[in-house]
C-alpha atoms as a PDB file:
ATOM      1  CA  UNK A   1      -5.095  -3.701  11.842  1.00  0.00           C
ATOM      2  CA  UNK A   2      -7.177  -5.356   9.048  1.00  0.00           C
ATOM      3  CA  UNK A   3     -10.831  -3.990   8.069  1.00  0.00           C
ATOM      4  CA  UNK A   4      -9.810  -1.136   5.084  1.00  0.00           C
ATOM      5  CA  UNK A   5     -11.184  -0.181   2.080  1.00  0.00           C
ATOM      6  CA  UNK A   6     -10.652  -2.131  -1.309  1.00  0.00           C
ATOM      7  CA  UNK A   7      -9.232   0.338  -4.295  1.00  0.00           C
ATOM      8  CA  UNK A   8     -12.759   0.845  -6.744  1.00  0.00           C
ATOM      9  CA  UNK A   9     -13.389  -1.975  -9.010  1.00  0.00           C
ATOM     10  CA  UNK A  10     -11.178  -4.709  -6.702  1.00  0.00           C
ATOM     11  CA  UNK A  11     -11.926  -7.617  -4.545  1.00  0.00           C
ATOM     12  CA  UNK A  12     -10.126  -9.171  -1.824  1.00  0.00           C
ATOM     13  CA  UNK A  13     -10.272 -12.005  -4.027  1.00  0.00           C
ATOM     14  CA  UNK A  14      -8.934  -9.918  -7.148  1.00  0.00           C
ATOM     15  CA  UNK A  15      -5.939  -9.026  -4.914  1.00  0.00           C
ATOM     16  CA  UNK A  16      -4.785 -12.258  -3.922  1.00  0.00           C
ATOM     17  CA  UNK A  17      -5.213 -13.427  -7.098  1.00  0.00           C
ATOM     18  CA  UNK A  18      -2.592 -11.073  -9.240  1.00  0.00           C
ATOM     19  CA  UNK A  19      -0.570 -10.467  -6.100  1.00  0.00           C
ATOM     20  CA  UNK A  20      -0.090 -13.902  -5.880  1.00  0.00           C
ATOM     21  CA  UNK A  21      -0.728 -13.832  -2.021  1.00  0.00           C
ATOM     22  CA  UNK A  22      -3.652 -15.890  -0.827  1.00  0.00           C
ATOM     23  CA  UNK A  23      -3.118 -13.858   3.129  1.00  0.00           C
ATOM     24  CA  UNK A  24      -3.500 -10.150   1.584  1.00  0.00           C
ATOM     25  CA  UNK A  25      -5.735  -8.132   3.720  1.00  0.00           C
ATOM     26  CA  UNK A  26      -6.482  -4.551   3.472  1.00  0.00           C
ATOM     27  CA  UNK A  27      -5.558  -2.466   6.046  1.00  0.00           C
ATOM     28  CA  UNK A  28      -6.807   0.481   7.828  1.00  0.00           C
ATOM     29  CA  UNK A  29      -5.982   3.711   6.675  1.00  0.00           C
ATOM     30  CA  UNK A  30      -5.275   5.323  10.389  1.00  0.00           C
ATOM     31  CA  UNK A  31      -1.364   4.641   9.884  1.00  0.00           C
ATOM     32  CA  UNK A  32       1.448   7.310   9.434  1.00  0.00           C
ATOM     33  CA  UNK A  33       3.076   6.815   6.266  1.00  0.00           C
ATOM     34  CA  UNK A  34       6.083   8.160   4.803  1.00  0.00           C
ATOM     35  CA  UNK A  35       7.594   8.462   1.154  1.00  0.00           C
ATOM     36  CA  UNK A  36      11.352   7.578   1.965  1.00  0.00           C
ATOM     37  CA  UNK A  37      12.626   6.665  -1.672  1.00  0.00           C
ATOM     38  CA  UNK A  38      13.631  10.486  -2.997  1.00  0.00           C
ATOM     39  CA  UNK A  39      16.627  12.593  -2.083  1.00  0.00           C
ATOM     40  CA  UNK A  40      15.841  14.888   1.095  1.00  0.00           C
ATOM     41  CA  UNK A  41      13.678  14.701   3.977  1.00  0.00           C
ATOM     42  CA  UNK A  42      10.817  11.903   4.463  1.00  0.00           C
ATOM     43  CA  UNK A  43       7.261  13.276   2.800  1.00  0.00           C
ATOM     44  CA  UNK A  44       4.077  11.935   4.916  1.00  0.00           C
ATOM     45  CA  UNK A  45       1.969  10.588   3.211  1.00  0.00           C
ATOM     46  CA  UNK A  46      -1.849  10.798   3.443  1.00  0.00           C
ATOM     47  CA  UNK A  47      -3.602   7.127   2.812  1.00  0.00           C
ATOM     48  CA  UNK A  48      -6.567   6.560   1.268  1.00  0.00           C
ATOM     49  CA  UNK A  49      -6.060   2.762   0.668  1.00  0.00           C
ATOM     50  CA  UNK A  50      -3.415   0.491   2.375  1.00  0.00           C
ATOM     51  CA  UNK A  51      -3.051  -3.230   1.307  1.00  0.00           C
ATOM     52  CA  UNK A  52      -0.868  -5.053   3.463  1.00  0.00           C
ATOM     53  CA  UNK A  53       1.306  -8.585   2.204  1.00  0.00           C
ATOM     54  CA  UNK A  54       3.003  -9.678   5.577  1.00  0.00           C
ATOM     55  CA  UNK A  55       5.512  -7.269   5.988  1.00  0.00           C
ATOM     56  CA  UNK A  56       4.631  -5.289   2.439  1.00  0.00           C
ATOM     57  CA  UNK A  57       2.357  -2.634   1.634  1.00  0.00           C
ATOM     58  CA  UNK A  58       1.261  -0.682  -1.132  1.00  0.00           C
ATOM     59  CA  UNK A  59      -0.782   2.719  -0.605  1.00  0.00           C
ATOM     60  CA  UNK A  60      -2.666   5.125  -2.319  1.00  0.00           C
ATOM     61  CA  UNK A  61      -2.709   8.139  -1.145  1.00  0.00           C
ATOM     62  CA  UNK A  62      -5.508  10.445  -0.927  1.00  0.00           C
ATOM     63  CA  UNK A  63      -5.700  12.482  -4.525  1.00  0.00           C
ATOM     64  CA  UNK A  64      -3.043  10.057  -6.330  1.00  0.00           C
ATOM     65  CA  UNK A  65      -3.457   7.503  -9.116  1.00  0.00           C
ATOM     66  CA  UNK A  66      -0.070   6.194  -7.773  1.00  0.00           C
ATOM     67  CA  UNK A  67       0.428   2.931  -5.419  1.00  0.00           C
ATOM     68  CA  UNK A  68       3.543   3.131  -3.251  1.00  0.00           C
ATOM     69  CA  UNK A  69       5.281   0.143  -2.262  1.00  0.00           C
ATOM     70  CA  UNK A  70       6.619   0.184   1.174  1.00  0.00           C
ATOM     71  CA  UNK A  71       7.645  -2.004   4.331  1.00  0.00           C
ATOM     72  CA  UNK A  72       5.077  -1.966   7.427  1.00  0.00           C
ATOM     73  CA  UNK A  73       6.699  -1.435  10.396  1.00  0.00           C
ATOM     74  CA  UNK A  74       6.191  -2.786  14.620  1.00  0.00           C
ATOM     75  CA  UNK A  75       4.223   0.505  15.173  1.00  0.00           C
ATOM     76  CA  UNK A  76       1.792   0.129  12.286  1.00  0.00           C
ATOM     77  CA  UNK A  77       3.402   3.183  10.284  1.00  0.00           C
ATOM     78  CA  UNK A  78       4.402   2.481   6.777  1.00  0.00           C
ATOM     79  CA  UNK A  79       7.892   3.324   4.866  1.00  0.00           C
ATOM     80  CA  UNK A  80       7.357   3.326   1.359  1.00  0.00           C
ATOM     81  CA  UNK A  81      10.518   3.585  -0.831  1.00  0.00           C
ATOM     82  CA  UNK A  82       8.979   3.164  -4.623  1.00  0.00           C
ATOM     83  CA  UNK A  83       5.539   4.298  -6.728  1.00  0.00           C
ATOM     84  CA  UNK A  84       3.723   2.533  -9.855  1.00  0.00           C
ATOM     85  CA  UNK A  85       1.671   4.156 -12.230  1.00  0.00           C
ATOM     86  CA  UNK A  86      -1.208   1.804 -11.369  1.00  0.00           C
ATOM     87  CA  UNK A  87      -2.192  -1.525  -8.972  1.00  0.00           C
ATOM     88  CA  UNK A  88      -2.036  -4.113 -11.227  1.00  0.00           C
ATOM     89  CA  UNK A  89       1.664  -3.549 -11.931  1.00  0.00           C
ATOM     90  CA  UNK A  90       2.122  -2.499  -8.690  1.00  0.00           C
ATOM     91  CA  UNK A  91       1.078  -6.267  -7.336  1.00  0.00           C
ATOM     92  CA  UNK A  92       2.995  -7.621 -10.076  1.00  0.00           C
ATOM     93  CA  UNK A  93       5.865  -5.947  -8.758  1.00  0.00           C
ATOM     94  CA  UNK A  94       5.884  -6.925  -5.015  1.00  0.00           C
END
């Protein structure tokens, strides 16, 4: 589901552009998302900002500076399994 918010200071345009991806879309934040990359049990994640890249996300949670990278699954919820300290190396990275 497309129609989310852009991170401060960022166009659609501005995303495509560094990510490379002329198709990114932001996505609604109404998504369960999980932090599956540490040792232990899954941590849910609460989204603030969720850019999707086909099957890619990265999300920022509500309260973090991070980005988490993650894969978007067939029920809309996200898995993300690694973090950057901010989103331009974060869409460098996908």
């Amino acid at each position: 589901m497309a129609g989310g918010r852009l991170p401060a200071g960022w166009t659609l345009e501005k995303v495509r552009e560094v990510s490379g991806d002329g198709r990114a879309v932001a996505l609604g934040a109404d998504r369960v998302v999980r932090w599956v990359g540490g040792s232990g049990g899954d941590e849910r994640l609460h989204p603030e900002t969720i850019l999707g890249f086909h099957r890619l996300c990265l999300v920022q949670p509500v309260g973090d500076e991070d980005w988490y990278m993650g894969s978007l699954n067939d029920d809309g919820s996200v898995d993300c399994w690694s973090a950057y300290g901010d989103l331009y190396e974060a869409l460098r990275g996908l």
